[in-house]
C-alpha atoms as a PDB file:
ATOM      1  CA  UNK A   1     -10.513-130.905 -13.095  1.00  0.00           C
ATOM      2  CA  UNK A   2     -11.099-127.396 -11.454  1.00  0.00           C
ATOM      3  CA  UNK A   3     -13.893-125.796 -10.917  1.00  0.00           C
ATOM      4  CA  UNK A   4     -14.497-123.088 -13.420  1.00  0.00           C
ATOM      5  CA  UNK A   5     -16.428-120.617 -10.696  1.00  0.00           C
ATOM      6  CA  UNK A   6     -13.776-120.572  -8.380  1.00  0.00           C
ATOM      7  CA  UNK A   7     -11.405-119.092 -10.166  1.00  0.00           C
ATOM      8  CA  UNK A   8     -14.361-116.217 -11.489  1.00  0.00           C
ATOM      9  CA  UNK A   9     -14.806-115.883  -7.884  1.00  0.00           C
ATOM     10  CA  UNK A  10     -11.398-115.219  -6.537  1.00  0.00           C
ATOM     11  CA  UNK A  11     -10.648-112.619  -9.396  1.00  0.00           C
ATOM     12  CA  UNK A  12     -12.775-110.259  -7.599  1.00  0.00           C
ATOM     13  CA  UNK A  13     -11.034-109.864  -4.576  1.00  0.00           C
ATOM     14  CA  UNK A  14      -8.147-109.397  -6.235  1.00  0.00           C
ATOM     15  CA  UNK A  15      -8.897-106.617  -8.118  1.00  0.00           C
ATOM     16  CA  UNK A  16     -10.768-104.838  -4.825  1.00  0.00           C
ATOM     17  CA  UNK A  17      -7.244-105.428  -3.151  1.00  0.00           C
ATOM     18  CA  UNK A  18      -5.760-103.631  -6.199  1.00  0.00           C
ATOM     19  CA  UNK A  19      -8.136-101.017  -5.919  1.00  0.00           C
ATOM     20  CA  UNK A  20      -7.346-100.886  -2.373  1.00  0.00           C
ATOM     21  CA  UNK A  21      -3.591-100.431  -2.460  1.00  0.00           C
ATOM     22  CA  UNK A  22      -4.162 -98.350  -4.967  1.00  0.00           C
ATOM     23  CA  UNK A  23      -6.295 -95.991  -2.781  1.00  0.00           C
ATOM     24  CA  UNK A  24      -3.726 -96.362  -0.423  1.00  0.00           C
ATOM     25  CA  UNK A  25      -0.920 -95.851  -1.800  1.00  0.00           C
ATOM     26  CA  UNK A  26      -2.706 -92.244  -2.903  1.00  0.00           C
ATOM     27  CA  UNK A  27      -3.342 -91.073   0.562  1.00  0.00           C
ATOM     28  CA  UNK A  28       0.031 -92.133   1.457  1.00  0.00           C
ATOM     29  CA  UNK A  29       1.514 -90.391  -0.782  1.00  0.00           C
ATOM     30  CA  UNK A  30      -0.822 -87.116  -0.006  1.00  0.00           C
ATOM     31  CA  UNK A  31       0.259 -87.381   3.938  1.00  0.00           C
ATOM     32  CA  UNK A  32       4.143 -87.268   2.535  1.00  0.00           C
ATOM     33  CA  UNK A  33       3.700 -84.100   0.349  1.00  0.00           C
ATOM     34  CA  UNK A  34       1.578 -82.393   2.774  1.00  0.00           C
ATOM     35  CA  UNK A  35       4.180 -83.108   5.615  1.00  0.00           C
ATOM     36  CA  UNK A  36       7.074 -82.412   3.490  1.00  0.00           C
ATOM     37  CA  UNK A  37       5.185 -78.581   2.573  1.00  0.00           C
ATOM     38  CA  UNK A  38       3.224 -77.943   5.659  1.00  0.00           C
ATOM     39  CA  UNK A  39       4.865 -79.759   8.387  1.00  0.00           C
ATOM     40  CA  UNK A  40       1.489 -80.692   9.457  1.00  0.00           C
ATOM     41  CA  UNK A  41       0.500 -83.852   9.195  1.00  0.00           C
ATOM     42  CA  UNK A  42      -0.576 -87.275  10.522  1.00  0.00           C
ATOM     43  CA  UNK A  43       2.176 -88.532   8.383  1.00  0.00           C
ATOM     44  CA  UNK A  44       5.108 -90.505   9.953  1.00  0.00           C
ATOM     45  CA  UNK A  45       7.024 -92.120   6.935  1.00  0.00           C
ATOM     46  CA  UNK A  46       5.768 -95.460   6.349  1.00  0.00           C
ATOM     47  CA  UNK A  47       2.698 -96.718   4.850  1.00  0.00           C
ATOM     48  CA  UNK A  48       0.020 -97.800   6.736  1.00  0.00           C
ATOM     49  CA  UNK A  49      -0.945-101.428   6.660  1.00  0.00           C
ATOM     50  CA  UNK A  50      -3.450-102.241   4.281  1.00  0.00           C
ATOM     51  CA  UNK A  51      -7.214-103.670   6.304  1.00  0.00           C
ATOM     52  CA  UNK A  52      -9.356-106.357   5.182  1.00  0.00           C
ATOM     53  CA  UNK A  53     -11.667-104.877   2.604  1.00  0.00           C
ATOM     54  CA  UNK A  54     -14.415-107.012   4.050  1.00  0.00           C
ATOM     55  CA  UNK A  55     -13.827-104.945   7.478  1.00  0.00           C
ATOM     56  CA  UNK A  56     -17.361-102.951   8.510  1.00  0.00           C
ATOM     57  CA  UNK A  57     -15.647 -99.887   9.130  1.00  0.00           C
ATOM     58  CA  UNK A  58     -14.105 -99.440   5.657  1.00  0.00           C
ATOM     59  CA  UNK A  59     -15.326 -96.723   3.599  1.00  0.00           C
ATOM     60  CA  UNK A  60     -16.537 -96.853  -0.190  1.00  0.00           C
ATOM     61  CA  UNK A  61     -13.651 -96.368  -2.469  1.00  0.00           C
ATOM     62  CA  UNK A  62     -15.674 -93.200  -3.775  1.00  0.00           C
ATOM     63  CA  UNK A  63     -15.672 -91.760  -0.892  1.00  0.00           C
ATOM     64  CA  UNK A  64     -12.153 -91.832   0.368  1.00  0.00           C
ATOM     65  CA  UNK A  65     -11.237 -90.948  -3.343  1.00  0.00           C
ATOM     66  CA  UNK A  66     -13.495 -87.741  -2.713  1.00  0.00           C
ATOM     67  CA  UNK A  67     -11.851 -87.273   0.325  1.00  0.00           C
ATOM     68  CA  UNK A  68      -8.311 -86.961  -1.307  1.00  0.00           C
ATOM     69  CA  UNK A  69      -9.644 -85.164  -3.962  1.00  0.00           C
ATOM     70  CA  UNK A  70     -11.195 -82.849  -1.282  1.00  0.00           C
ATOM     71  CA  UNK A  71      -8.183 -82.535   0.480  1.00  0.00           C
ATOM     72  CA  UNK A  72      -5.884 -81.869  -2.583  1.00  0.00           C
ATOM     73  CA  UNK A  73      -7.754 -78.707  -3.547  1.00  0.00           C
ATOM     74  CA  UNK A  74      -7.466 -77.577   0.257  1.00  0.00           C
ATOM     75  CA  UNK A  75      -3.459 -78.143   0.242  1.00  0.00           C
ATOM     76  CA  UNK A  76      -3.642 -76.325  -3.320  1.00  0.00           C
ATOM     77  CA  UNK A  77      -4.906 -73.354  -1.764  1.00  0.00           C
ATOM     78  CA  UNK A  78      -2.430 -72.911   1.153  1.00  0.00           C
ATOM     79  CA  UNK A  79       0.111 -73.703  -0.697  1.00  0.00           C
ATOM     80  CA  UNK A  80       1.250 -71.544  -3.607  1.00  0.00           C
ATOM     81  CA  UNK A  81       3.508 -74.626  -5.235  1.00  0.00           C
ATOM     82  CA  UNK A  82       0.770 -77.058  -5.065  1.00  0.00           C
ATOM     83  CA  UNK A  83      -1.558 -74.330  -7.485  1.00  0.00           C
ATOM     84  CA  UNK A  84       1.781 -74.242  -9.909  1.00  0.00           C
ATOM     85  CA  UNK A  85       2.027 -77.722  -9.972  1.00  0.00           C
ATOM     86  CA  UNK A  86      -1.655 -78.498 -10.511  1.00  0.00           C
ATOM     87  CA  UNK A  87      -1.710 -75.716 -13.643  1.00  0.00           C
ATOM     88  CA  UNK A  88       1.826 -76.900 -14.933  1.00  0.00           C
ATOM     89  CA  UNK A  89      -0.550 -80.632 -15.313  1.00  0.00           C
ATOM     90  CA  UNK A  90      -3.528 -78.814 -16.620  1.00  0.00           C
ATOM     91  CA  UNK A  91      -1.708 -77.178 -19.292  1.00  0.00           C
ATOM     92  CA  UNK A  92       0.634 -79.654 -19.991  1.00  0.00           C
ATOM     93  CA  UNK A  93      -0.246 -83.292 -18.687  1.00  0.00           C
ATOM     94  CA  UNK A  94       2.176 -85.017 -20.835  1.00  0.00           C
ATOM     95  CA  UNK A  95       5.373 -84.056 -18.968  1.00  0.00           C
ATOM     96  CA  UNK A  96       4.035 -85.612 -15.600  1.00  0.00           C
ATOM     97  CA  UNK A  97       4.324 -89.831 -17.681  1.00  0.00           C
ATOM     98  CA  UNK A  98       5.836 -91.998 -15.716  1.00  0.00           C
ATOM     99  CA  UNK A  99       9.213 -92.756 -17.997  1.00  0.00           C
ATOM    100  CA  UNK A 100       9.353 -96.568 -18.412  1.00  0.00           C
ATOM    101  CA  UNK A 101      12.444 -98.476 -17.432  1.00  0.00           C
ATOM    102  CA  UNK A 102      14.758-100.055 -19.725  1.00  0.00           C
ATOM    103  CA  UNK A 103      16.039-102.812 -18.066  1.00  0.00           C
ATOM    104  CA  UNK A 104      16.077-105.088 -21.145  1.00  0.00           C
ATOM    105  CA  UNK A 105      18.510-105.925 -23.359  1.00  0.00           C
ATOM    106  CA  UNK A 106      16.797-104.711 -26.312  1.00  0.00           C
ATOM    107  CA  UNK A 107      15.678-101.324 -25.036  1.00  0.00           C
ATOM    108  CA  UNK A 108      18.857-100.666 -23.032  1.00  0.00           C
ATOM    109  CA  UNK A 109      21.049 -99.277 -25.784  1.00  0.00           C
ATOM    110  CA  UNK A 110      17.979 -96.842 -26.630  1.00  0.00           C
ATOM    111  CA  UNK A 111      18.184 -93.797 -24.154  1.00  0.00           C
ATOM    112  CA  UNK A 112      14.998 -92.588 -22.285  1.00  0.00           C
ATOM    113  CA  UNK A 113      12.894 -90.103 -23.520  1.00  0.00           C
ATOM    114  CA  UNK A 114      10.284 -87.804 -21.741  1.00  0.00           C
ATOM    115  CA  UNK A 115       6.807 -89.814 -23.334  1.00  0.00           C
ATOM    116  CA  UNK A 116       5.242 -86.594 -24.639  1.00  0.00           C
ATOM    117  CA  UNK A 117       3.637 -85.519 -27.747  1.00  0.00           C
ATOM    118  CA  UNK A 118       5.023 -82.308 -27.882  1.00  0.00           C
ATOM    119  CA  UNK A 119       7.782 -81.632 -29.891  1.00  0.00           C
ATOM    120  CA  UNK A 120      11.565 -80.582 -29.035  1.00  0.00           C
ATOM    121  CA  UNK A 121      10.967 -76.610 -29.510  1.00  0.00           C
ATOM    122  CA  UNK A 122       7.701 -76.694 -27.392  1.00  0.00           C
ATOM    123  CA  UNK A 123       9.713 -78.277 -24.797  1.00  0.00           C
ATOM    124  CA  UNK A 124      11.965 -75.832 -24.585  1.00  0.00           C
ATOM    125  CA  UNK A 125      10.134 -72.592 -24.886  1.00  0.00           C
ATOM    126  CA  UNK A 126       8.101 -74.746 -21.458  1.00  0.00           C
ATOM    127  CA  UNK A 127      11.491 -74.638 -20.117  1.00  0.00           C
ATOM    128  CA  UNK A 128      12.910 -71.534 -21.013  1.00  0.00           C
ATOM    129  CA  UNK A 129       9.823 -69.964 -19.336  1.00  0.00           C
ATOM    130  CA  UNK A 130      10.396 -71.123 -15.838  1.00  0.00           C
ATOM    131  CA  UNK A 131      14.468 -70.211 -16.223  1.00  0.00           C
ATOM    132  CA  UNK A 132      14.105 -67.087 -14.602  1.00  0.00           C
ATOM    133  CA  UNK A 133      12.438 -68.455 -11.561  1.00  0.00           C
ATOM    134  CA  UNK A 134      15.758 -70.543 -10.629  1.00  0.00           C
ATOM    135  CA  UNK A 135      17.913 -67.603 -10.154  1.00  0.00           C
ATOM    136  CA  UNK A 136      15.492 -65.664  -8.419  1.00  0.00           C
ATOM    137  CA  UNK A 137      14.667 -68.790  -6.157  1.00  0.00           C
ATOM    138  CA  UNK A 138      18.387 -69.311  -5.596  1.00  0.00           C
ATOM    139  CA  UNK A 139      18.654 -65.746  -4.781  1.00  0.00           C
ATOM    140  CA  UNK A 140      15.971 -65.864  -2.377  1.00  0.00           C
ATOM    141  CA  UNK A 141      17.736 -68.531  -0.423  1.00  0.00           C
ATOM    142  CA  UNK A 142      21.318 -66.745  -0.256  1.00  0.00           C
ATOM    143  CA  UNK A 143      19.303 -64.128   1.194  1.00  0.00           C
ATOM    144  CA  UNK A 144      17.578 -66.570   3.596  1.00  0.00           C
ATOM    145  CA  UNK A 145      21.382 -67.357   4.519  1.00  0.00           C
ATOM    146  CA  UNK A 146      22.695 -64.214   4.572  1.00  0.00           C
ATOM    147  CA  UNK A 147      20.026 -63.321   7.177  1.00  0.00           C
ATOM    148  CA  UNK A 148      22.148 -62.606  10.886  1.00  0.00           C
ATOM    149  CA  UNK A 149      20.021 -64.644  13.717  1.00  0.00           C
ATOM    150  CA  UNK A 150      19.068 -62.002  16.037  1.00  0.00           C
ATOM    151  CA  UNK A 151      21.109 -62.481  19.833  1.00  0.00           C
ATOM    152  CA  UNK A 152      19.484 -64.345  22.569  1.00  0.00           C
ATOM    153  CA  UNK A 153      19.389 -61.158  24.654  1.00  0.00           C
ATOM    154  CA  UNK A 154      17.305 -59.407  22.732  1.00  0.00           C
ATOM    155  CA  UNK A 155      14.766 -62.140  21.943  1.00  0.00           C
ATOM    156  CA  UNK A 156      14.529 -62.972  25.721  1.00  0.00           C
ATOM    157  CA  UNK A 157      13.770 -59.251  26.030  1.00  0.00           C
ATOM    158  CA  UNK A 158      10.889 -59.164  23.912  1.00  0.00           C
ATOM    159  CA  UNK A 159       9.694 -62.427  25.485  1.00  0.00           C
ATOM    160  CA  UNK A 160      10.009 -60.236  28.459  1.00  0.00           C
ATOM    161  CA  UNK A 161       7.993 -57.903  27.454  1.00  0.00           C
ATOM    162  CA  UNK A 162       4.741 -59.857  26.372  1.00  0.00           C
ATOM    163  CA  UNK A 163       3.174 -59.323  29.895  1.00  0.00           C
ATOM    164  CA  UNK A 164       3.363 -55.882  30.002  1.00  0.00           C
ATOM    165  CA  UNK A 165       1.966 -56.013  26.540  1.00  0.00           C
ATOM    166  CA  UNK A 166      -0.584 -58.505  27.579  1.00  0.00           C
ATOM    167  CA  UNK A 167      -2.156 -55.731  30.450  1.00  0.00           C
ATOM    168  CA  UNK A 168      -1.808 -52.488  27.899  1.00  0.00           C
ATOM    169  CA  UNK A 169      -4.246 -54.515  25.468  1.00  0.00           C
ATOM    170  CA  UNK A 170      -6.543 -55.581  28.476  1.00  0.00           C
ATOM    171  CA  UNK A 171      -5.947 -51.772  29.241  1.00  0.00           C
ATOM    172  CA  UNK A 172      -6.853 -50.414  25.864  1.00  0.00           C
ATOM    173  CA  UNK A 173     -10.231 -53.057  25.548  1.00  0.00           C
ATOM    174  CA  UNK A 174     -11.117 -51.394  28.554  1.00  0.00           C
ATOM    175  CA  UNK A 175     -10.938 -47.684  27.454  1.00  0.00           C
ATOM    176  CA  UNK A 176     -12.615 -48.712  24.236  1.00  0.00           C
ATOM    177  CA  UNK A 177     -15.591 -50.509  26.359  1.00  0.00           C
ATOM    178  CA  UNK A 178     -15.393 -47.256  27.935  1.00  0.00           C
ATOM    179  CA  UNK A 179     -15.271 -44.932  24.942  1.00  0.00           C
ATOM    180  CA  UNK A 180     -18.299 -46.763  23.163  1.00  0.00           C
ATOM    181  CA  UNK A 181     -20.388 -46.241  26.532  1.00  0.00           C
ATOM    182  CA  UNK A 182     -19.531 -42.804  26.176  1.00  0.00           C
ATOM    183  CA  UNK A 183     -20.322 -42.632  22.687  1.00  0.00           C
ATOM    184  CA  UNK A 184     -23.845 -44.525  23.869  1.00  0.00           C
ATOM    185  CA  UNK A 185     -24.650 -41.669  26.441  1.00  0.00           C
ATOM    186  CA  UNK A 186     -23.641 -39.085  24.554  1.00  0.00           C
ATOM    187  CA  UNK A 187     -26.112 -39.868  21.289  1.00  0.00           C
ATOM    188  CA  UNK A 188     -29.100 -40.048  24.133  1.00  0.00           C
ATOM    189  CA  UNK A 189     -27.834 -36.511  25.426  1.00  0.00           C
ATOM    190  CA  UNK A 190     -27.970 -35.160  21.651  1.00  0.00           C
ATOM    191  CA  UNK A 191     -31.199 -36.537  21.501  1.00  0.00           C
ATOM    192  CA  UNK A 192     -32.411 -35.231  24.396  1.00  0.00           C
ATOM    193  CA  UNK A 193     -31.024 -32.029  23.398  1.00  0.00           C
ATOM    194  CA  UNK A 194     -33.013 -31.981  19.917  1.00  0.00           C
ATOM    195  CA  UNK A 195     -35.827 -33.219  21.635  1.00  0.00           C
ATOM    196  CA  UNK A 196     -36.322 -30.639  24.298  1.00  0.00           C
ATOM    197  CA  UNK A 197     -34.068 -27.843  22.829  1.00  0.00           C
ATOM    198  CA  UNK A 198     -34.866 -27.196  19.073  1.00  0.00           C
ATOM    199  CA  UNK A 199     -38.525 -29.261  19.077  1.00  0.00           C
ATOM    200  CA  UNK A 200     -39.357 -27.601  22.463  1.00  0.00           C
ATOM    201  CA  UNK A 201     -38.248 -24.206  21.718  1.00  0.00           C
ATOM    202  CA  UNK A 202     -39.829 -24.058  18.437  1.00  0.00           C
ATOM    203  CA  UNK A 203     -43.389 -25.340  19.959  1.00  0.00           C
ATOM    204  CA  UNK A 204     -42.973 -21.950  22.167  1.00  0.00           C
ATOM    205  CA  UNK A 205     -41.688 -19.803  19.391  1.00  0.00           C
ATOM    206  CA  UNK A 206     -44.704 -20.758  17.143  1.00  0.00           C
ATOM    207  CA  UNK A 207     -47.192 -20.395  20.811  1.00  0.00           C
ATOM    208  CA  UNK A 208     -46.031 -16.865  21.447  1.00  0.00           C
ATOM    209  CA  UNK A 209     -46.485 -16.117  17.745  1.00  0.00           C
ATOM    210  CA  UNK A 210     -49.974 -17.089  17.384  1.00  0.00           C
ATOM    211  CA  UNK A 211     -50.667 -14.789  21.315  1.00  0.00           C
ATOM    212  CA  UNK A 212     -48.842 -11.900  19.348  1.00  0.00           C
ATOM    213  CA  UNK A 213     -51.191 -12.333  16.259  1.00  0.00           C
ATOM    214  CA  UNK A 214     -54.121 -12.446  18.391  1.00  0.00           C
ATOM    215  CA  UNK A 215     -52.886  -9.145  20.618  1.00  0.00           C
ATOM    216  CA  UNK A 216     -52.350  -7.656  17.351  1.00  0.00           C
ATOM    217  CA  UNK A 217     -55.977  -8.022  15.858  1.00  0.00           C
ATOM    218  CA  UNK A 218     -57.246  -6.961  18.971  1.00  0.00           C
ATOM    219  CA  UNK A 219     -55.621  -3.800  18.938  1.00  0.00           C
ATOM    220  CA  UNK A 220     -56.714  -3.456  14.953  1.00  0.00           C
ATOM    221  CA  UNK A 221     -59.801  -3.959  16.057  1.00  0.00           C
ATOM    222  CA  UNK A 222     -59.826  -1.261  19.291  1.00  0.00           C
ATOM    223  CA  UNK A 223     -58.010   1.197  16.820  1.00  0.00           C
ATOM    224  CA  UNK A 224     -60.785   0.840  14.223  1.00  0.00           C
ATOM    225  CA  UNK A 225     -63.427   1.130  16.502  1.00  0.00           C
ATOM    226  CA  UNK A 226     -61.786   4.357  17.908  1.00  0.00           C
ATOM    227  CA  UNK A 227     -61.524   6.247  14.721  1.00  0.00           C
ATOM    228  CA  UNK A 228     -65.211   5.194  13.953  1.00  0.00           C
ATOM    229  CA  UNK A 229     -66.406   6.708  17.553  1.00  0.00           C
ATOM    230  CA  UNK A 230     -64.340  10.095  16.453  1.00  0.00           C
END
């Protein structure tokens, strides 16, 4: 007869592995689209083996999910066909089901059919409005074609040129060191300027004013005292 909590016990771990290689299987597939956009990734085509989930240095399954999530929404903003895809499933989450297989017998004669619950026109008008991108996409990449690849002489040229380029900008941060010192002195010299020209020579203007008023009474008062002696 077996024991009725050993078999409760080992249904745990397998649904934490499930979890696990479901976590997995998440990231995995995150490193493939982010290499196959960006090019830049720790990605190298195969899944990495799953650890014990008993190991110490495992993480939470919370956090690694908020890690993906985390780093979803940073590859959706560098990349302009991540944010289409991402709205495409916000408006319309029914076109990203899975579509079973029909494998059976008794399902095989029955074609498959997008699981949606939209109906036929709304599917089409969803289609019809992303028809113009493929021509212009197509377009794009005859263009891309069409480009000519420049000659080797000419590239090594430029290359050729980057150290001459490197010394004019180490010449021009220098003249611009050199123009904001000048700039510096130049704003003391104008205050200065203010300071003793326009402050200075108004204090005198208004000193020899008030020695003119005074020499003027003084004469008023000699010329008064004149006519009274005549």
């Amino acid at each position: 007869m077996s024991n009725p909590t050993s078999a409760s016990s080992t249904s745990l771990p397998a649904s934490t592995e499930t979890a696990a290689d479901t976590i997995e299987l998440l990231e995995s597939r995150l490193r493939r689209i982010e290499y196959l956009l960006t090019g830049e990734a720790s990605w190298t085509g195969q899944r990495p083996r799953i650890p014990t989930v008993s190991g110490a240095c495992r993480k939470p399954a919370t956090t690694r999910l908020a890690e993906l999530e985390y780093e979803l929404n940073g590859l959706a903003r560098t990349v302009p066909a991540v944010r289409d895809v991402l709205a495409l499933y916000s408006r319309f989450p029914d076109l990203f089901q899975s579509i079973p297989d029909t494998t059976s017998t008794s399902t095989s004669a029955n074609p498959q059919s997008i699981p949606t619950t939209l109906p036929l026109p709304a599917l089409t008008s969803i289609i019809l409005s992303y028809a113009s991108a493929f021509p212009e996409t197509a377009s794009r990449l005859t263009s891309l074609k069409d480009l000519p690849i420049p000659p080797a002489a000419l590239s090594a040229s430029l290359i050729e040129l980057q150290p001459r380029l490197d010394r004019l900008a180490a010449v021009q941060e220098q003249q611009a060191a050199e123009i904001a010192e000048l700039r510096a002195r130049s704003a003391l010299l104008a205050k200065r300027w203010v300071e003793v020209g326009v402050v200075g020579g108004s204090e005198v203007w208004g000193e020899w004013e008030g020695r003119v008023e005074r020499v003027e009474k003084a004469v008023r008062r000699l010329e008064v005292e004149a006519e009274r002696g005549i």
